[in-house]
Protein backbone atom coordinates (compact mmCIF):
# COMPACT_ATOMS: atom_id res chain seq x y z
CA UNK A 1 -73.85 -103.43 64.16
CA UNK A 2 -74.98 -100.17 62.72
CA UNK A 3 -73.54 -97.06 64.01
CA UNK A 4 -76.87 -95.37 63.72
CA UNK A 5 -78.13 -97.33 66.19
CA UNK A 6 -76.66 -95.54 69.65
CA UNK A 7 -75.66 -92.48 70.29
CA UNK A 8 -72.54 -90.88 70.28
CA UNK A 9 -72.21 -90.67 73.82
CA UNK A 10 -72.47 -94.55 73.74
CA UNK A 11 -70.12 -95.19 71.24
CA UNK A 12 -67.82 -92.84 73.40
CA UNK A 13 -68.67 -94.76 76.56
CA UNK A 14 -68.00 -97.69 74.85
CA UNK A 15 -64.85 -96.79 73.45
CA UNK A 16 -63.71 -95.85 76.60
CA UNK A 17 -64.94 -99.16 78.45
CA UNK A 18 -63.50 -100.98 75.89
CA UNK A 19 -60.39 -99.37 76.26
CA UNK A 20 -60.00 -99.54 79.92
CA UNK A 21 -61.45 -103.37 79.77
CA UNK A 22 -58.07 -104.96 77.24
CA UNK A 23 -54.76 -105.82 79.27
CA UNK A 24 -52.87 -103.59 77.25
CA UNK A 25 -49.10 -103.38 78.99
CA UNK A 26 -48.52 -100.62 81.59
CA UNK A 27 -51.97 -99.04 81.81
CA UNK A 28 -54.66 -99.95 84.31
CA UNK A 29 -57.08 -102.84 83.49
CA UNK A 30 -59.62 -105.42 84.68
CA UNK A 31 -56.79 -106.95 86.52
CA UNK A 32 -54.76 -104.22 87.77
CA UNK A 33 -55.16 -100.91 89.46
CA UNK A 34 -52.63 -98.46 90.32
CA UNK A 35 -51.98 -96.83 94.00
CA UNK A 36 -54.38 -93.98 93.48
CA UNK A 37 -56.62 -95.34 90.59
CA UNK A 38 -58.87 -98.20 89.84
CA UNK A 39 -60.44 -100.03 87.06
CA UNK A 40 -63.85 -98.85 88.50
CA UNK A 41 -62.24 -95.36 88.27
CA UNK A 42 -62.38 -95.79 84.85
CA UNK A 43 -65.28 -97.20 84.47
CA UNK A 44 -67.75 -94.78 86.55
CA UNK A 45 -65.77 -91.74 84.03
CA UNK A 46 -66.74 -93.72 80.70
CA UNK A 47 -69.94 -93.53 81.77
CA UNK A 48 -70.27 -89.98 83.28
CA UNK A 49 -69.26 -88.28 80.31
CA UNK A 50 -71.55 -90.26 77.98
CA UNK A 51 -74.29 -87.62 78.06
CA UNK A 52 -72.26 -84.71 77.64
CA UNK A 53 -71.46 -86.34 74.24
CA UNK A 54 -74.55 -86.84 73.80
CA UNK A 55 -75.59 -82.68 73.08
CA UNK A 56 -72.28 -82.48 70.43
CA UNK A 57 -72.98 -80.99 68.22
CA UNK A 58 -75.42 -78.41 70.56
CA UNK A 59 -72.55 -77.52 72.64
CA UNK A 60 -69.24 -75.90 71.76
CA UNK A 61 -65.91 -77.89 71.49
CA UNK A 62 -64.75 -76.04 74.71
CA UNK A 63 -67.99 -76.33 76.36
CA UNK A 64 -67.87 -80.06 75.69
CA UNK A 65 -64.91 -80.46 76.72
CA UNK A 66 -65.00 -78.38 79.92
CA UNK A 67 -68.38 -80.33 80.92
CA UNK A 68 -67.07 -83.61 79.95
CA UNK A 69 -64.37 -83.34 82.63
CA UNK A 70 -66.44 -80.93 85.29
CA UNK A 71 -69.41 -84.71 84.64
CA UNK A 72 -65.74 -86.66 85.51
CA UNK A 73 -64.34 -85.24 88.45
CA UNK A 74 -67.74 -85.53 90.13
CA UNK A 75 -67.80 -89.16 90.35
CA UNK A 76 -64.16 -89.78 90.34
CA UNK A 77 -61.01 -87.67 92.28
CA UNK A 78 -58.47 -88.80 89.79
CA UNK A 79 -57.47 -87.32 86.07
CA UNK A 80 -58.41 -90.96 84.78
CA UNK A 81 -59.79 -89.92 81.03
CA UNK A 82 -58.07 -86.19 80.25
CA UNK A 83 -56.60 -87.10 77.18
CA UNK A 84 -59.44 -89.52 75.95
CA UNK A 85 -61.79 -86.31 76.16
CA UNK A 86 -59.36 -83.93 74.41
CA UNK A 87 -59.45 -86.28 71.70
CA UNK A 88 -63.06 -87.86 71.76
CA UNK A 89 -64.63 -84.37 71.66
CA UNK A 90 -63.28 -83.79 67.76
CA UNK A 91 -64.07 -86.96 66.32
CA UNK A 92 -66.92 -86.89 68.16
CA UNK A 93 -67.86 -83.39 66.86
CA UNK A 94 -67.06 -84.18 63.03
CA UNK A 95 -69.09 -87.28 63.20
CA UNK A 96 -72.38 -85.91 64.20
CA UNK A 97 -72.02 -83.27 61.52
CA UNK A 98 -71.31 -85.14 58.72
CA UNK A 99 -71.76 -89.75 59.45
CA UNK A 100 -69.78 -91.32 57.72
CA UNK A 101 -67.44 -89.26 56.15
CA UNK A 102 -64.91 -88.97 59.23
CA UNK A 103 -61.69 -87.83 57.77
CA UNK A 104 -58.75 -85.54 58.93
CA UNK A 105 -60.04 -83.00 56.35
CA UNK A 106 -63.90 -82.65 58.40
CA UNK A 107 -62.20 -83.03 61.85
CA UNK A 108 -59.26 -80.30 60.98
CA UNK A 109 -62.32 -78.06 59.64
CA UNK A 110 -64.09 -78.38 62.90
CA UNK A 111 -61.13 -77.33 64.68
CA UNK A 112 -60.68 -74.32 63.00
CA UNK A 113 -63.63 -72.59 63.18
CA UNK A 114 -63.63 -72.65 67.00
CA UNK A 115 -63.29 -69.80 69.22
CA UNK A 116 -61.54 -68.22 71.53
CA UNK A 117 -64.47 -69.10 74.30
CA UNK A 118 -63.27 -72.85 73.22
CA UNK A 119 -59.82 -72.62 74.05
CA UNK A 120 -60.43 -70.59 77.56
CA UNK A 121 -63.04 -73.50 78.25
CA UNK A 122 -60.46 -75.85 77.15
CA UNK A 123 -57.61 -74.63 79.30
CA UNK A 124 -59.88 -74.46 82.53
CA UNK A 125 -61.16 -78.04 81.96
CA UNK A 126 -56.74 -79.38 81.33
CA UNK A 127 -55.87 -77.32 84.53
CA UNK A 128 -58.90 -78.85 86.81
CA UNK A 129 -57.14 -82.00 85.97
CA UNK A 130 -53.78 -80.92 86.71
CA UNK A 131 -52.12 -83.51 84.59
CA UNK A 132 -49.06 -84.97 85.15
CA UNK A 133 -45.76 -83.89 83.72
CA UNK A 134 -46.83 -80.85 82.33
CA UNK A 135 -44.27 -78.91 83.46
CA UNK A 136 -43.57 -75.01 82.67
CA UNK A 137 -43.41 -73.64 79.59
CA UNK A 138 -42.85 -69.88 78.39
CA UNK A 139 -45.98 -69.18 76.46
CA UNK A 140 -49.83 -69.65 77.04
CA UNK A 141 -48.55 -72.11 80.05
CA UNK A 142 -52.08 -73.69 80.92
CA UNK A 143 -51.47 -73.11 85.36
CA UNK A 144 -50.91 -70.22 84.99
CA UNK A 145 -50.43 -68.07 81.97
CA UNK A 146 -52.63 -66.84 79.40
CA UNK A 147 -54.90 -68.46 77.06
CA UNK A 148 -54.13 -67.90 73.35
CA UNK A 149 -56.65 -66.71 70.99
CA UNK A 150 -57.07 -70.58 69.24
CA UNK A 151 -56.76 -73.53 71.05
CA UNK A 152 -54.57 -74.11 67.35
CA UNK A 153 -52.53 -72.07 68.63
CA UNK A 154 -51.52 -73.35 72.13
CA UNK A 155 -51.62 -77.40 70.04
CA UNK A 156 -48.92 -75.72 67.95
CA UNK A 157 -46.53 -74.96 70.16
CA UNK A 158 -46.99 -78.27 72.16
CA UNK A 159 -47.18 -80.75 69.18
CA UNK A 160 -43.47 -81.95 68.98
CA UNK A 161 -43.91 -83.33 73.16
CA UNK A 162 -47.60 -83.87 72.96
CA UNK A 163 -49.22 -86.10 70.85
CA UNK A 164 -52.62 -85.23 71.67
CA UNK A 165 -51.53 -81.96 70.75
CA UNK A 166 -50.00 -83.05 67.37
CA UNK A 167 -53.71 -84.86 66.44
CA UNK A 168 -55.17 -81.34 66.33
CA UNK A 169 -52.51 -79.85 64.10
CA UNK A 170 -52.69 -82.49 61.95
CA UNK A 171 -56.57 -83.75 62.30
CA UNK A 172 -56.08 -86.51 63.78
CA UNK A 173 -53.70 -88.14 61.01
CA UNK A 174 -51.75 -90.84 63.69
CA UNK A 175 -55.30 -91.86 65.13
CA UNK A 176 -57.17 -92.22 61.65
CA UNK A 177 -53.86 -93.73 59.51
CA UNK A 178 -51.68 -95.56 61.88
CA UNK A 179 -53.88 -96.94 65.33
CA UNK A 180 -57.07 -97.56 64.19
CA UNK A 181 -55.50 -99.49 60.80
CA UNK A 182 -53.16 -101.94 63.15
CA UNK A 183 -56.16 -102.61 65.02
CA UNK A 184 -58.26 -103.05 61.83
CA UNK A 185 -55.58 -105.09 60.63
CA UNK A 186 -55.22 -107.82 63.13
CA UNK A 187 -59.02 -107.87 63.42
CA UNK A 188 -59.41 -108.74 59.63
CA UNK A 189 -56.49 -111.39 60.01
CA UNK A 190 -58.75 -113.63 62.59
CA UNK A 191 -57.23 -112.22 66.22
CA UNK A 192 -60.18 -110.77 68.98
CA UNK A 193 -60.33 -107.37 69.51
CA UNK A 194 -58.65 -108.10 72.77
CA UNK A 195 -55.21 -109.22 70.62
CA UNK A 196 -55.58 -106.36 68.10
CA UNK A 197 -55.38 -103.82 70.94
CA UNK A 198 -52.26 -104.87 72.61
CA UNK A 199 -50.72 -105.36 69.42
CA UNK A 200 -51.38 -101.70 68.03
CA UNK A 201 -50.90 -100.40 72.01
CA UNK A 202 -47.44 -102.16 70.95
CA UNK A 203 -47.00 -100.89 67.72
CA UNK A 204 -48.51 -97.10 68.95
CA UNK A 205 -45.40 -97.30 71.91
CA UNK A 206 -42.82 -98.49 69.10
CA UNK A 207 -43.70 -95.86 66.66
CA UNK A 208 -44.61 -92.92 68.68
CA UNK A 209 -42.76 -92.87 71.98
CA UNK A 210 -45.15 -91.94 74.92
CA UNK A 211 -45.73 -88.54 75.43
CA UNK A 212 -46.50 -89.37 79.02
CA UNK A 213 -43.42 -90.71 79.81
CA UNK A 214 -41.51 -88.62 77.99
CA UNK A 215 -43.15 -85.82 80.26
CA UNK A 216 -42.57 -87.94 83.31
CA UNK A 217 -39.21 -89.01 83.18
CA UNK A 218 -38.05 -87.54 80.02
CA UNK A 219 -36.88 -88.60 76.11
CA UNK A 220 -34.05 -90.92 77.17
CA UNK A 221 -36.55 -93.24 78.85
CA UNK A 222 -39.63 -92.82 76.58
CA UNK A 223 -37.09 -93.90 73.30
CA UNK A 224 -35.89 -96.68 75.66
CA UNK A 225 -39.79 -97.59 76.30
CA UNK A 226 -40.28 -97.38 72.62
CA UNK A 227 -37.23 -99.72 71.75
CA UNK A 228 -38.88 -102.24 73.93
CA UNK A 229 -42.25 -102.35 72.85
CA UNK A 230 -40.46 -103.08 69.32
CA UNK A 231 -38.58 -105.81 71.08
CA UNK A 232 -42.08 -107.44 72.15
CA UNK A 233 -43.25 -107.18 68.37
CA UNK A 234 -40.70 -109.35 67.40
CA UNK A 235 -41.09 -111.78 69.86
CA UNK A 236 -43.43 -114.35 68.02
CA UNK A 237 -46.64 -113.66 66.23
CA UNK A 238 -49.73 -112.33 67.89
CA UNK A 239 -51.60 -114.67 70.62
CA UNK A 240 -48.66 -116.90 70.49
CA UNK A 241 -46.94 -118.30 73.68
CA UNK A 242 -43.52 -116.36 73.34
CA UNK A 243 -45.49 -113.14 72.42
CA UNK A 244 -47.59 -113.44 75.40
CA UNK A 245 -44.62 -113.87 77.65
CA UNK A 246 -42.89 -110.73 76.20
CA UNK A 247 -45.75 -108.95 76.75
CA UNK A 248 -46.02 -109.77 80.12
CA UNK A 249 -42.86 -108.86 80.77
CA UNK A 250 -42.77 -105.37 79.25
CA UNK A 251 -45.95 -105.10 81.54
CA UNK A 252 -43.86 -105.42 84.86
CA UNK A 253 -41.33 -103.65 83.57
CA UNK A 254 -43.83 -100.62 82.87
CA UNK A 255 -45.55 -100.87 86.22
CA UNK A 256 -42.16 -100.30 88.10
CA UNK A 257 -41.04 -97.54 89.66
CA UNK A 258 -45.29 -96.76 90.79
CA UNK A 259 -46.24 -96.79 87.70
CA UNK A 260 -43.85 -93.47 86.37
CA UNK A 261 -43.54 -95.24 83.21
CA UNK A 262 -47.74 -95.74 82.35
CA UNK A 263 -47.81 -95.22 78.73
CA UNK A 264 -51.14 -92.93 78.97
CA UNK A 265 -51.40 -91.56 75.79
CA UNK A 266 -50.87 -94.38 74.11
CA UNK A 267 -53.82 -95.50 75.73
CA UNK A 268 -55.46 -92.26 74.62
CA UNK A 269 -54.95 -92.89 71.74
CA UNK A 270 -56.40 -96.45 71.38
CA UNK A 271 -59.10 -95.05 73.00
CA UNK A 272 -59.96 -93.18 70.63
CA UNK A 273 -59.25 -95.44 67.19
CA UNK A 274 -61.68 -97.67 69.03
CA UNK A 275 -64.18 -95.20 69.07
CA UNK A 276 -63.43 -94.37 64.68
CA UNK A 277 -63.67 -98.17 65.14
CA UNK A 278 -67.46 -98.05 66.32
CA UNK A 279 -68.57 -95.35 64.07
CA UNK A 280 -67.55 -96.92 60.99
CA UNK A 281 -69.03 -100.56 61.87
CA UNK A 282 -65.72 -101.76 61.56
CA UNK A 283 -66.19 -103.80 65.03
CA UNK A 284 -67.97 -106.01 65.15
CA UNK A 285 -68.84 -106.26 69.38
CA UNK A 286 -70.72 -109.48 69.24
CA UNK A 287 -67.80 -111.18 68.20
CA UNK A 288 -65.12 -108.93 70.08
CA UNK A 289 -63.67 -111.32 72.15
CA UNK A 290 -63.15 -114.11 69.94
């Protein structure tokens, strides 16, 4: 399918339907919800923010941003796609100014010619959300201190416990060199879309210990998360019958304690190698679930 053929804001819907739509373990799904957010949840925000997409590159990072979540919050009451925005707005960004040449070096060039506007936008639209975990921290704390000068700045100092953070530092290198190539990789070996997910949701957890639960129930458990998703990859070969029971068990063991241990930015990021994905006409949707 050609990329040219929809807009960014539907190939960021899509992404994010997409996303939301594969069983990946711990996250919410088609066929499971948490206690305070649905599938539909998901859903109605994948399609809200689709327009604001839409005027990149018209509007400024921040403003994107900042409108992408203000579109969010008024059809849903839940932070369901925070991180998916923070990272959608970039690629999104360095793909309308230059198609087809999406690459750590446009996206990090982007980034740094934004403002200060951009990062006060940007902190108002993260503490409307009031994501969890987030904790207290000593400098430009986004509930209540100061906005810094760069949103660079404030990625910085948050990159080593954030890994949405560390794709801005780094433009984007985890997102464009390690998820979207193990889901390009099991797609070109014969496995759906749906099996190429889960395996680089696994893969993403192994390599990269959740930031979200690290920030919800700290290192020890995020490493022990990590250790198990590597325990799943070497259960059997993708799609196969012992694979697809460790999976499903990693799932319930994720979904314990009400869902504490809901590897989000993982999920994040998936997200958004999907969406590269798209742009690249790399997937091939008429054939996604096969």
């Amino acid at each position: 399918m050609n990329s040219q053929a929809w807009s960014i804001g539907q190939w960021v819907t899509t992404a994010c339907t997409l996303e939301v739509s594969i069983p990946k373990p711990g996250n919410v799904h088609r066929s499971a919800d948490f206690s305070n957010t649905c599938f539909q949840d998901f859903l109605l925000s994948a399609i809200a923010i689709g327009p604001v997409f839409d005027e990149i590159p018209t509007l400024s990072l921040g403003s994107a941003i900042l409108r992408a979540v203000e579109s969010t919050l008024q059809v849903v009451n839940q932070n369901t796609n925070l991180g998916m925005i923070l990272l959608l707005a970039p690629l999104a960004a360095a793909t309308k100014a230059s198609p087809g040449t999406l690459s750590s070096q446009s996206i990090r060039g982007y980034l740094e010619n934004t403002t200060a506007d951009d990062c006060q936008a940007i902190y108002r639209a993260i503490a409307m959300c009031q994501p969890g975990g987030m904790g207290n921290v000593s400098k430009f704390d986004v509930q209540h201190g100061e906005a810094p000068g760069h949103i660079l700045e404030a990625m910085r100092l948050a990159e080593t416990r954030d890994m949405i953070a560390r794709q801005y530092v780094n433009g984007f290198a985890e997102v464009l060199h390690f998820v979207w190539p193990e889901i390009r990789k099991c797609l070109t070996a014969g496995k759906s879309l749906v099996e190429a997910v889960i395996q680089a949701h696994l893969r993403t957890m192994h390599q990269y210990p959740d930031s979200l639960i690290a920030r919800k129930n700290g290192t020890a458990l995020a490493l022990e998360s990590a250790a198990m998703a590597g325990h799943v990859l070497s259960s059997g070969e993708v799609g196969e019958s012992a694979w697809l029971k460790a999976v499903a068990d990693f799932d319930f063991w994720l979904r314990a304690d009400g869902n504490r241990r809901n590897p989000g930015t993982t999920a994040d990021l998936i997200a958004a190698a999907i969406f590269v994905g798209l742009v690249n006409d790399e997937i091939d949707l008429t054939r996604a679930w096969r």
